[in-house]
Protein backbone atom coordinates (compact mmCIF):
# COMPACT_ATOMS: atom_id res chain seq x y z
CA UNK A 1 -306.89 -60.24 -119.95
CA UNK A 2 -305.77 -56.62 -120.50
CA UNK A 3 -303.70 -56.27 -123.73
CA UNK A 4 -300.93 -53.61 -123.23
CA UNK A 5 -301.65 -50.66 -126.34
CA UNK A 6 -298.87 -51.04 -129.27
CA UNK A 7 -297.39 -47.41 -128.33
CA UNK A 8 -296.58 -48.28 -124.69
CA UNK A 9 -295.17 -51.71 -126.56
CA UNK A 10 -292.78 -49.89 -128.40
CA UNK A 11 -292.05 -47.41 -125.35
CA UNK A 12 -291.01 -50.48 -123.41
CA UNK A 13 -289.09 -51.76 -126.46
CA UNK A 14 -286.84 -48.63 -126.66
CA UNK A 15 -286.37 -48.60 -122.97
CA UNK A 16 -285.31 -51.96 -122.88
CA UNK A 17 -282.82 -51.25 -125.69
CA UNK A 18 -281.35 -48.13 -124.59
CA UNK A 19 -281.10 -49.18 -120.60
CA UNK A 20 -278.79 -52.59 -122.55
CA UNK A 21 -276.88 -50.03 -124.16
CA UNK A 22 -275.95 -48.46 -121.53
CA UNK A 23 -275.32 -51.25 -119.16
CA UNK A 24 -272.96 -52.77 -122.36
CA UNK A 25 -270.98 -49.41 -122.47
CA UNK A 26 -270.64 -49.26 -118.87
CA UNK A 27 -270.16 -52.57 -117.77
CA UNK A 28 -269.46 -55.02 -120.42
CA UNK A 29 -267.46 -53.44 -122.69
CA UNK A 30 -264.74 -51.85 -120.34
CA UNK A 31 -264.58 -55.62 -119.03
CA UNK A 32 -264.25 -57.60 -121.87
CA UNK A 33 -261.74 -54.81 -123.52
CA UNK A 34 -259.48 -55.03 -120.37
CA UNK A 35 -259.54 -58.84 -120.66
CA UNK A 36 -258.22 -58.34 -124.40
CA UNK A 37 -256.03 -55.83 -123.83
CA UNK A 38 -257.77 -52.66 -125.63
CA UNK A 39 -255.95 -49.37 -124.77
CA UNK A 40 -257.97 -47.01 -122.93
CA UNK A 41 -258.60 -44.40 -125.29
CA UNK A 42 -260.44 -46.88 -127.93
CA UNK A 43 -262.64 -48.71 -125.15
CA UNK A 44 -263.76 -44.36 -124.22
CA UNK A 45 -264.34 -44.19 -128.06
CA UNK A 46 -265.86 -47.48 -127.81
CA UNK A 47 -268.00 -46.36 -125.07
CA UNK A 48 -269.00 -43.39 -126.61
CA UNK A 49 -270.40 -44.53 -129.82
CA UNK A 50 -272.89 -47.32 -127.32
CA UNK A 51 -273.70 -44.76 -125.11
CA UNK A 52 -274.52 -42.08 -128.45
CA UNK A 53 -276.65 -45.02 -129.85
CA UNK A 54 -278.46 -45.90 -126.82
CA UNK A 55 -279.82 -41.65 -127.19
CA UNK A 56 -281.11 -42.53 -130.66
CA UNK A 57 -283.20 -45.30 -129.63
């Protein structure tokens, strides 16, 4: 069986990470802030700060 190198391991990793980051700021979080009443302008700061750390990764 082929074993998948540790550099395209951690490639995926990241990926992975940043693509739920993304879907979370996108998604998720403007859902579950309207369901708790958030005002707008913290769920765009909100969405901000995922969308800043899903760059990082």
């Amino acid at each position: 069986m082929n074993k998948i190198p540790e550099a395209d391991n951690k490639e995926l990793a990241s990926l992975l990470l940043g693509a739920g980051f993304a879907l979370a700021a996108l998604i998720v979080l403007p859902a579950v802030a309207q369901r708790v009443g958030l005002g707008s302008s913290l769920t765009i700061a909100l969405r901000g700060a995922l969308m800043r750390a899903s760059n990082r990764i």
